[in-house]
C-alpha atoms as a PDB file:
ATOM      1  CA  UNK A   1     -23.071  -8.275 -14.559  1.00  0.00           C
ATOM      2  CA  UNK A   2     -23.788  -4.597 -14.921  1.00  0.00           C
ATOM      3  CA  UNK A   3     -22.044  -2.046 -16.754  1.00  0.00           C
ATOM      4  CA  UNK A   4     -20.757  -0.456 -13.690  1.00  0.00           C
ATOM      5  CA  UNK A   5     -19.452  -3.476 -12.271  1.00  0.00           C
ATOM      6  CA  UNK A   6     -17.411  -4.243 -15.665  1.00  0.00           C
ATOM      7  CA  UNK A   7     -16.098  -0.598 -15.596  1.00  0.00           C
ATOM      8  CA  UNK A   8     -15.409  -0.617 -11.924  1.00  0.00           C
ATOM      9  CA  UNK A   9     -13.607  -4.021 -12.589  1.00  0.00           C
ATOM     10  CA  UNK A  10     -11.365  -2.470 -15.424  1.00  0.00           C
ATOM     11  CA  UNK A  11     -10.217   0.458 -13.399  1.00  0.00           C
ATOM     12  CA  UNK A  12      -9.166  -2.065 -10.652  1.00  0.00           C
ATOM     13  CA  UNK A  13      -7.071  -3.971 -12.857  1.00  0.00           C
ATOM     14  CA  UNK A  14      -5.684  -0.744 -14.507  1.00  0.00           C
ATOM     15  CA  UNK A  15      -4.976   0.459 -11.077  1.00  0.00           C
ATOM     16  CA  UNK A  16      -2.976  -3.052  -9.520  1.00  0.00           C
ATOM     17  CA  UNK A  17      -0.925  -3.003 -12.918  1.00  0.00           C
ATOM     18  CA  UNK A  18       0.731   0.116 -11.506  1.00  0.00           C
ATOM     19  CA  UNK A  19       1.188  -1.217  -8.022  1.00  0.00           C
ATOM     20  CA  UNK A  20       3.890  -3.861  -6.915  1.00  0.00           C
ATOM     21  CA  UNK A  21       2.394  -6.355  -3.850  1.00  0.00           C
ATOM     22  CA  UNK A  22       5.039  -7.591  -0.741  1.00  0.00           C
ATOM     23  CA  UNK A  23       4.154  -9.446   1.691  1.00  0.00           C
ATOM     24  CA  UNK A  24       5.129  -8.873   5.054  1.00  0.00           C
ATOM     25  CA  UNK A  25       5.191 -11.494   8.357  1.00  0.00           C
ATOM     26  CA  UNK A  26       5.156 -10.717  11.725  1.00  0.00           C
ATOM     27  CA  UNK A  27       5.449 -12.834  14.959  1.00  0.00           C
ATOM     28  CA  UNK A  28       2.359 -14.216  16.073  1.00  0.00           C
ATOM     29  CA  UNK A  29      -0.429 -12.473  17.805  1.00  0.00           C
ATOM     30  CA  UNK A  30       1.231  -9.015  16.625  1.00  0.00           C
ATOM     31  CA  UNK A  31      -1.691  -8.378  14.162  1.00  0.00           C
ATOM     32  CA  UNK A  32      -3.941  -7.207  15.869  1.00  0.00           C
ATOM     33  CA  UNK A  33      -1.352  -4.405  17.683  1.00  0.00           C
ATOM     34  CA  UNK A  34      -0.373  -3.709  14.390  1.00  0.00           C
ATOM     35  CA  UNK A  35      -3.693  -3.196  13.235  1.00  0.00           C
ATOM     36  CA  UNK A  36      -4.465  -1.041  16.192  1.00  0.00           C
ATOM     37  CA  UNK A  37      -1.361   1.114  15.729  1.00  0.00           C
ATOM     38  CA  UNK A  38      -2.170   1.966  12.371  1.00  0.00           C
ATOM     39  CA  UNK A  39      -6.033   2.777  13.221  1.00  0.00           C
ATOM     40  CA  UNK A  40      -4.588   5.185  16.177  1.00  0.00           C
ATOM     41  CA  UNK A  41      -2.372   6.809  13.786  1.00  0.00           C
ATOM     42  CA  UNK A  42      -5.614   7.202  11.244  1.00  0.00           C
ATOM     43  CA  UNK A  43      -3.874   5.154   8.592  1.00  0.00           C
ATOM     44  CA  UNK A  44      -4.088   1.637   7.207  1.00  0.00           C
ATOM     45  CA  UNK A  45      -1.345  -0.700   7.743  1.00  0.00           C
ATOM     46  CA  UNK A  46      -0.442  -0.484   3.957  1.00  0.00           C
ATOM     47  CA  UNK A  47       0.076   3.365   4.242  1.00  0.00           C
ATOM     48  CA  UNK A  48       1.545   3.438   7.343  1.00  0.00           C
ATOM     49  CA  UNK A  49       3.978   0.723   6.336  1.00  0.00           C
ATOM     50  CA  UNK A  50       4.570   2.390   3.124  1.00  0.00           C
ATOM     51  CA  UNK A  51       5.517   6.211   5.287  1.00  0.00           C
ATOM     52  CA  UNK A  52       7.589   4.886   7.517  1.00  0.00           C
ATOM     53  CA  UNK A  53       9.454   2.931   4.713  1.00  0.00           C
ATOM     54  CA  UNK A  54       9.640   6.351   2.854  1.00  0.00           C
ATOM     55  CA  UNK A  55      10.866   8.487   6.016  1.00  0.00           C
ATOM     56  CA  UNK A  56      13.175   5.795   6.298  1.00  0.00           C
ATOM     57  CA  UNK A  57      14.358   5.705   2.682  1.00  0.00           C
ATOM     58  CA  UNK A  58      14.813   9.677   2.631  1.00  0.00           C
ATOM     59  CA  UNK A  59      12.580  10.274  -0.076  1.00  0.00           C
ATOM     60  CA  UNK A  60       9.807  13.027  -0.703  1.00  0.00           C
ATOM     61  CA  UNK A  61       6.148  11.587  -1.620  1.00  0.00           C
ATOM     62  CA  UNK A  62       7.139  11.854  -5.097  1.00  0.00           C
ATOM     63  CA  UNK A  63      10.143  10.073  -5.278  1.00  0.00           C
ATOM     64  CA  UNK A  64       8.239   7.483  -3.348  1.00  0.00           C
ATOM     65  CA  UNK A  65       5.584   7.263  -5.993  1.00  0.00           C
ATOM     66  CA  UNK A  66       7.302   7.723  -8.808  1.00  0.00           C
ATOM     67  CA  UNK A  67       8.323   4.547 -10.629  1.00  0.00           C
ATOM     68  CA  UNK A  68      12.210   3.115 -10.126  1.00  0.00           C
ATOM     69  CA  UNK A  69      13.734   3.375 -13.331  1.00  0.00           C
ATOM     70  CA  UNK A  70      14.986  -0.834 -13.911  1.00  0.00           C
ATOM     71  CA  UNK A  71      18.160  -1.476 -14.611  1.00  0.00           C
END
C-alpha cells in the first residue's frame, strides 16, 4: 500500500469518528425518485436529507453541526 493510501485511509477514519450513521427505508421502488429528487435539487440524498431535517428542526447550519451535548 502506498503512503498516500495509508494517509488517505487515516483521515477517513478520523473523519467517520465525528459522524453518526442512520439508516433510513423507504417503500419500494422510491429510490430511484429519491435519488432523482436530490440530483435535481444539486444535492446528494445525505445532504438533502440532512437540510430538510435541519429546516425542520429550526436550527442554523451551526447548531446543526455542532455536536449535542449527551446527557
Amino acid at each position: 500500500m502506498t503512503k498516500h493510501y495509508e494517509q488517505r485511509k487515516e483521515a477517513n477514519k478520523r473523519y467517520l469518528e465525528k459522524q453518526d450513521e442512520l439508516k433510513i427505508r423507504i417503500p419500494k421502488g422510491r429510490k430511484s425518485a429519491v435519488e432523482a429528487h436530490a440530483k435535481s435539487k444539486g444535492e446528494s440524498v445525505n445532504s438533502l436529507v440532512n437540510t430538510l431535517l435541519r429546516e425542520d428542526m429550526g436550527l442554523s447550519e451551526q447548531e446543526w453541526k455542532a455536536r449535542e451535548k449527551e446527557g
